[in-house]
C-alpha atoms as a PDB file:
ATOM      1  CA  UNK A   1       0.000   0.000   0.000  1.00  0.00           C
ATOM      2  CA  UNK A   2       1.424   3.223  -0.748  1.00  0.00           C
ATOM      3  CA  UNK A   3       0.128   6.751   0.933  1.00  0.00           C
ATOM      4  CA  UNK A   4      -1.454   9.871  -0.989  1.00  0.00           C
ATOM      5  CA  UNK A   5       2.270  11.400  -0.645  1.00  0.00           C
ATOM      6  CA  UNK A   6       3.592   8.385  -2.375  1.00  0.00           C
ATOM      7  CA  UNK A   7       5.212   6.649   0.957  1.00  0.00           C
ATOM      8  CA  UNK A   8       4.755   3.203   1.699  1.00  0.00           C
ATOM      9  CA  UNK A   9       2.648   3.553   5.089  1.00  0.00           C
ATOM     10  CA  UNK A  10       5.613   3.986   8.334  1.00  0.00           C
ATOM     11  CA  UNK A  11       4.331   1.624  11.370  1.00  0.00           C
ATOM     12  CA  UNK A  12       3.773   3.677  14.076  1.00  0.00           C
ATOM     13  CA  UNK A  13       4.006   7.141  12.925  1.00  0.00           C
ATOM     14  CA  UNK A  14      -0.119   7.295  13.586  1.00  0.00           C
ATOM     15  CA  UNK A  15       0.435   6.939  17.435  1.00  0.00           C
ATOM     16  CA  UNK A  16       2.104   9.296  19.709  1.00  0.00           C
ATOM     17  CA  UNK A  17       5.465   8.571  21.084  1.00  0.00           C
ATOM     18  CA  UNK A  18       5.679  10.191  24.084  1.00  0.00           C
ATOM     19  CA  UNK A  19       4.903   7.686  26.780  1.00  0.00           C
ATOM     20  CA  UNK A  20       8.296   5.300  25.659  1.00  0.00           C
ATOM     21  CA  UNK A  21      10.124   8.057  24.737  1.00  0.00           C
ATOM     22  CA  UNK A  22       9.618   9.628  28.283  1.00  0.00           C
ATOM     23  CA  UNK A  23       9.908   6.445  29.861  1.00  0.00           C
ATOM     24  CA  UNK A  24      12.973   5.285  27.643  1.00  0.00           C
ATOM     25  CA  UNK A  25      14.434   8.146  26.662  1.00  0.00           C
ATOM     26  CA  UNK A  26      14.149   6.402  23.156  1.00  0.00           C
ATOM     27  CA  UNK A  27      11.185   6.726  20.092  1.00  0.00           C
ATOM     28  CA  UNK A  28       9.868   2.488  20.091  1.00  0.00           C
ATOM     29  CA  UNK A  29      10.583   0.987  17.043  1.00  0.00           C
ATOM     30  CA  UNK A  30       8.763   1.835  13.753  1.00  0.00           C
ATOM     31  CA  UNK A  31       8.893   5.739  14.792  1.00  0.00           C
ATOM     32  CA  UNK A  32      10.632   7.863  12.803  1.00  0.00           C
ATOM     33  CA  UNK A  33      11.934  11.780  13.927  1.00  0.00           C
ATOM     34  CA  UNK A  34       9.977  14.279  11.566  1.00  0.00           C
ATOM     35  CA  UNK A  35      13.576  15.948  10.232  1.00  0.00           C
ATOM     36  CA  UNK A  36      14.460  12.443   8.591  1.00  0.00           C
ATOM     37  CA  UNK A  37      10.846  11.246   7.420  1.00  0.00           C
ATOM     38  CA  UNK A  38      11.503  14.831   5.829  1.00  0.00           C
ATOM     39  CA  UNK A  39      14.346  14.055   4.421  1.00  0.00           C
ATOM     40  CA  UNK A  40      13.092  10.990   3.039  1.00  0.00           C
ATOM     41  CA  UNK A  41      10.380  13.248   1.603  1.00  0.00           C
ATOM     42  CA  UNK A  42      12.973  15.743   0.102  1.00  0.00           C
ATOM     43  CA  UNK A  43      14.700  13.090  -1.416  1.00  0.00           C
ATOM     44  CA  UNK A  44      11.843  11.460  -3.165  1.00  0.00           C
ATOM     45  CA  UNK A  45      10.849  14.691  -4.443  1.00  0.00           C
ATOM     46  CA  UNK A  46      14.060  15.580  -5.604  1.00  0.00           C
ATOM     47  CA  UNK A  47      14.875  12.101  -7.159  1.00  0.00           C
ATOM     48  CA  UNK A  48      11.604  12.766  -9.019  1.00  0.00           C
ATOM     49  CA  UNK A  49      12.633  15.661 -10.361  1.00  0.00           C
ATOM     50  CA  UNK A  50      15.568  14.619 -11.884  1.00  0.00           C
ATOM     51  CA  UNK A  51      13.848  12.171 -13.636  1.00  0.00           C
ATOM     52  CA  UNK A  52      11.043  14.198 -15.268  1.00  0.00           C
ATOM     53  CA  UNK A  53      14.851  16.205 -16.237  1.00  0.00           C
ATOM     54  CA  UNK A  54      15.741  13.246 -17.952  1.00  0.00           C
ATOM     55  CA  UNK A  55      12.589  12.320 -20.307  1.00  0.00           C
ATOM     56  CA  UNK A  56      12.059  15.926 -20.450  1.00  0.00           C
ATOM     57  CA  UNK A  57      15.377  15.868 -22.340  1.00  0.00           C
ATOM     58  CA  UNK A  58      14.649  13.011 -24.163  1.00  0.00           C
ATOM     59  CA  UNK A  59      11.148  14.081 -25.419  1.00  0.00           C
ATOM     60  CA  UNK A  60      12.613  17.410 -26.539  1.00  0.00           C
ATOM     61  CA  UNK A  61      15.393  16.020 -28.600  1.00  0.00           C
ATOM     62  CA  UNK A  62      18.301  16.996 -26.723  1.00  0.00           C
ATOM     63  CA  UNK A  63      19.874  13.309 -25.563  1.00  0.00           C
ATOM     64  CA  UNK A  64      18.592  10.358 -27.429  1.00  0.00           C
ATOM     65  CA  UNK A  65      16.239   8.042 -25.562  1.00  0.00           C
ATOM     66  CA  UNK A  66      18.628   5.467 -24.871  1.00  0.00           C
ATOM     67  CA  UNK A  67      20.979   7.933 -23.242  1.00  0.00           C
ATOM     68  CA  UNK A  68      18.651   9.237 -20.734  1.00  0.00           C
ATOM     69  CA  UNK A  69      17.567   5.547 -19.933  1.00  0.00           C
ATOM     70  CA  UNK A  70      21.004   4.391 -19.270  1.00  0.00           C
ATOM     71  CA  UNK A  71      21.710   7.820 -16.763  1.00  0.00           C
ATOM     72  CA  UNK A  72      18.330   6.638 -15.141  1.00  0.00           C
ATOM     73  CA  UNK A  73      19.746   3.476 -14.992  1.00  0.00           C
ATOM     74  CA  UNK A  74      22.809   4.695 -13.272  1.00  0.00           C
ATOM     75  CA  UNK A  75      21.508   7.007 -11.207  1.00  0.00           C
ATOM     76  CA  UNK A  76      19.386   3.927 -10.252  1.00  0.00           C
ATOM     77  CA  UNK A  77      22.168   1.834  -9.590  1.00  0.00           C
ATOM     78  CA  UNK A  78      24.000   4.528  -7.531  1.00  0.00           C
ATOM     79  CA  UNK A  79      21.169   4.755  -5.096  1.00  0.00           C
ATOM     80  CA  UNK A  80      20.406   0.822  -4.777  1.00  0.00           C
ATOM     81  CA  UNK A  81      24.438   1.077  -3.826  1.00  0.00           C
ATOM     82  CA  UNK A  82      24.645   3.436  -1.449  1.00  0.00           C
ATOM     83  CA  UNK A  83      21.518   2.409   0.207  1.00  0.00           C
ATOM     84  CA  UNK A  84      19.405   5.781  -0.866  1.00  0.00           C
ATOM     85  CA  UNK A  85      22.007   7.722   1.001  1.00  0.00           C
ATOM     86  CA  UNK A  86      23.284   9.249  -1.992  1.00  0.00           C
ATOM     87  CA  UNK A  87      22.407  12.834  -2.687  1.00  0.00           C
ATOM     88  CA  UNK A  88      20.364  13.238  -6.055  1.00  0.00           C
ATOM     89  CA  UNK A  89      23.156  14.768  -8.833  1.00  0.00           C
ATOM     90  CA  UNK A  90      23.742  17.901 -10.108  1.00  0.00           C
ATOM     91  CA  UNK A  91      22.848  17.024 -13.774  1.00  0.00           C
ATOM     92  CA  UNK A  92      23.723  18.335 -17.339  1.00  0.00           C
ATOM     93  CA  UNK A  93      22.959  17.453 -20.795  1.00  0.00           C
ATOM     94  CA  UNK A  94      24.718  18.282 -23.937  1.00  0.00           C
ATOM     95  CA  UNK A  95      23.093  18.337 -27.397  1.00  0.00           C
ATOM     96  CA  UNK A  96      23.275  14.698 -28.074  1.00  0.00           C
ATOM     97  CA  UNK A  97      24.935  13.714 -24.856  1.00  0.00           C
ATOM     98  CA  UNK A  98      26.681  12.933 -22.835  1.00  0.00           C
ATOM     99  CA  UNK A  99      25.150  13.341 -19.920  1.00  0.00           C
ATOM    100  CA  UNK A 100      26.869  14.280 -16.327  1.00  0.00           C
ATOM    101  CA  UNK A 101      26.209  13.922 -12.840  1.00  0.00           C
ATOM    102  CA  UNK A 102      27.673  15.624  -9.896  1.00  0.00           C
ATOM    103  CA  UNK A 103      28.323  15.470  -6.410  1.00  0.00           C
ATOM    104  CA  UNK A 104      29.774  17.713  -4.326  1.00  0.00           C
ATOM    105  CA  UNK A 105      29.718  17.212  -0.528  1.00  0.00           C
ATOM    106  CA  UNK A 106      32.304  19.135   1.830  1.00  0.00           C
ATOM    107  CA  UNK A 107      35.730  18.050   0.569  1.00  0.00           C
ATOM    108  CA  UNK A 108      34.449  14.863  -1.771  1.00  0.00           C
ATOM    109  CA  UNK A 109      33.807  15.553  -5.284  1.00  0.00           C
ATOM    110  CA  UNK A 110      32.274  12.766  -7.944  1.00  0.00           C
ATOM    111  CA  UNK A 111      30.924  12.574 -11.055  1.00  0.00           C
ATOM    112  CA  UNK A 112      29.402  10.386 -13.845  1.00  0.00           C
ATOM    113  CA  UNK A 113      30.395  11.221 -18.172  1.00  0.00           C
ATOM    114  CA  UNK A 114      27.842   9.288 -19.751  1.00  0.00           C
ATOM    115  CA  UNK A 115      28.180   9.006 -23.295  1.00  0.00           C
ATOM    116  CA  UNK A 116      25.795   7.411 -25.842  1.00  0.00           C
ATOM    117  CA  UNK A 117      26.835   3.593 -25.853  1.00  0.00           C
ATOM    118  CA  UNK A 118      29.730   3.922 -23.928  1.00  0.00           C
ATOM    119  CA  UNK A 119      31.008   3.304 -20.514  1.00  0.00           C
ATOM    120  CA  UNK A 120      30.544   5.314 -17.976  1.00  0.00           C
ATOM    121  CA  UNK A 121      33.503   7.851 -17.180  1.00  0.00           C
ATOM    122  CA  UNK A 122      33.879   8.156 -13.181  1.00  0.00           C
ATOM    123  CA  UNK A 123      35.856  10.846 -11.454  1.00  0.00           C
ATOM    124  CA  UNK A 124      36.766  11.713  -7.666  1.00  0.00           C
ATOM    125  CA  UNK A 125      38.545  13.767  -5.689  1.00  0.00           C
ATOM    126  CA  UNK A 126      39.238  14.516  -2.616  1.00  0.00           C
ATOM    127  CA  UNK A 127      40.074  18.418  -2.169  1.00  0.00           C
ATOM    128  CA  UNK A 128      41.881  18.303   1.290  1.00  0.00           C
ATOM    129  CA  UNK A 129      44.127  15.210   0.384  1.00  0.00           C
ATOM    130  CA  UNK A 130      44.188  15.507  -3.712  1.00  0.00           C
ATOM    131  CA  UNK A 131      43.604  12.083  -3.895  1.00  0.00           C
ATOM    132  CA  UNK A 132      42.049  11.347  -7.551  1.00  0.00           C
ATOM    133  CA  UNK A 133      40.760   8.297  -8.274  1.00  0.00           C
ATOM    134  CA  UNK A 134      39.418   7.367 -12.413  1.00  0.00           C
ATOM    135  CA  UNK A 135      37.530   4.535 -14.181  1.00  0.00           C
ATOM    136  CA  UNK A 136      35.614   3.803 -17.194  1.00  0.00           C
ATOM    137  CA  UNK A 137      32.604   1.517 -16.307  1.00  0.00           C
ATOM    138  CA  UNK A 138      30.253  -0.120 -18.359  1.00  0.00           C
ATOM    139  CA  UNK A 139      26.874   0.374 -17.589  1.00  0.00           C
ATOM    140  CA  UNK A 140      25.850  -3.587 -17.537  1.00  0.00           C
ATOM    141  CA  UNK A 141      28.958  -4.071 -14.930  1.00  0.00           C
ATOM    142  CA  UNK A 142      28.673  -4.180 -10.978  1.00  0.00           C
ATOM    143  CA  UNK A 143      30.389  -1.152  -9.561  1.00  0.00           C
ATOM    144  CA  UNK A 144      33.546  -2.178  -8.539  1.00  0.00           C
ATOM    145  CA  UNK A 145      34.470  -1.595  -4.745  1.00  0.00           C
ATOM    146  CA  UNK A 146      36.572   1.732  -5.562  1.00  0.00           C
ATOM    147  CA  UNK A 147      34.349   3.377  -6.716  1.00  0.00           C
ATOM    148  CA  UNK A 148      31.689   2.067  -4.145  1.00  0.00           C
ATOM    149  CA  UNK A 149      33.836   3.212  -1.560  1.00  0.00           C
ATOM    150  CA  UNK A 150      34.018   7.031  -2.950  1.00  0.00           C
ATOM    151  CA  UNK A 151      30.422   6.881  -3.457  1.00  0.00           C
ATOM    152  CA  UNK A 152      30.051   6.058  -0.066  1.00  0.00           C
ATOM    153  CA  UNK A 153      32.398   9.053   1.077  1.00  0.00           C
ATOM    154  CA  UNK A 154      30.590  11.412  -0.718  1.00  0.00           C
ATOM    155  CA  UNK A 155      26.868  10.021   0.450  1.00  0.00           C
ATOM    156  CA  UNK A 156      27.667   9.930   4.156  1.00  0.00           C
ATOM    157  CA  UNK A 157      29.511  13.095   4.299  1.00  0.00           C
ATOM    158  CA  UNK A 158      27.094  15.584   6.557  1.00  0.00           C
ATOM    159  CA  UNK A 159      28.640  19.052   5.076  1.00  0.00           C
ATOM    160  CA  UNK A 160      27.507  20.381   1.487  1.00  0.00           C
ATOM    161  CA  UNK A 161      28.675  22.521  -1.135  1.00  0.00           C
END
């Protein structure tokens, strides 16, 4: 069952909390504080978003179709990764691709060169140690733990840009 705000109902979040919280000095189980259910809600809106930016650019002409299915497929595959932790990208799309994605949190910066029908172009760095890290990933492959492991850096970061 999903909700009218396109949730999946939250157990709980119907009663009030305050008898175990005073008495525990902890919100039971199922409860969730209203800054990350917001979040959540941010998120989802955001994540939407991006992808009426993608078939927006595909309906207009400027990516082809198949571009702007494999970014949502990447984008996709970024989230599943990082466990939804993963801040929605600052996109781009040039006239005909590619298409990029960027993240910039505190001192982590990633992003994504998409080309039409080619790999994937991945790029980090880390501004306070100038580590840089680069691969070329095909779409179809699993993410490789490098790059899983800057992904992760960048989603569980707490500063932004």
């Amino acid at each position: 069952m999903i909700t009218s705000e396109g949730f999946p109902p939250m157990i709980g979040l119907d009663k009030p909390a305050n008898k175990a919280t005073i008495s525990t000095g902890r919100r039971p189980m199922g409860v969730v504080s209203t800054s990350v259910t917001k979040r959540a809600a941010d998120r989802t809106r955001q994540a939407g978003e991006h992808c009426d930016y993608l078939d927006r650019m595909a309906a207009e002409g400027v990516v082809p179709r198949s571009l702007a299915e494999t970014a949502r497929t990447v984008w996709d595959q970024v989230s599943i990764v990082t466990d939804y932790r993963m801040p929605v990208p600052a996109a781009m799309a040039g006239e005909g691709g590619p298409i990029w994605y960027t993240w910039d949190k505190g001192e982590h910066h990633l992003e994504a060169e998409m080309p039409d029908g080619g790999p994937v172009e991945w790029f980090y760095q880390n501004r306070k140690t100038d580590e840089v890290w680069a691969a070329d990933i095909t779409v179809t492959d699993t993410f490789p733990p490098p790059l899983c492991t800057r992904m992760f850096r960048v989603a569980l970061t707490g500063s932004t840009n």
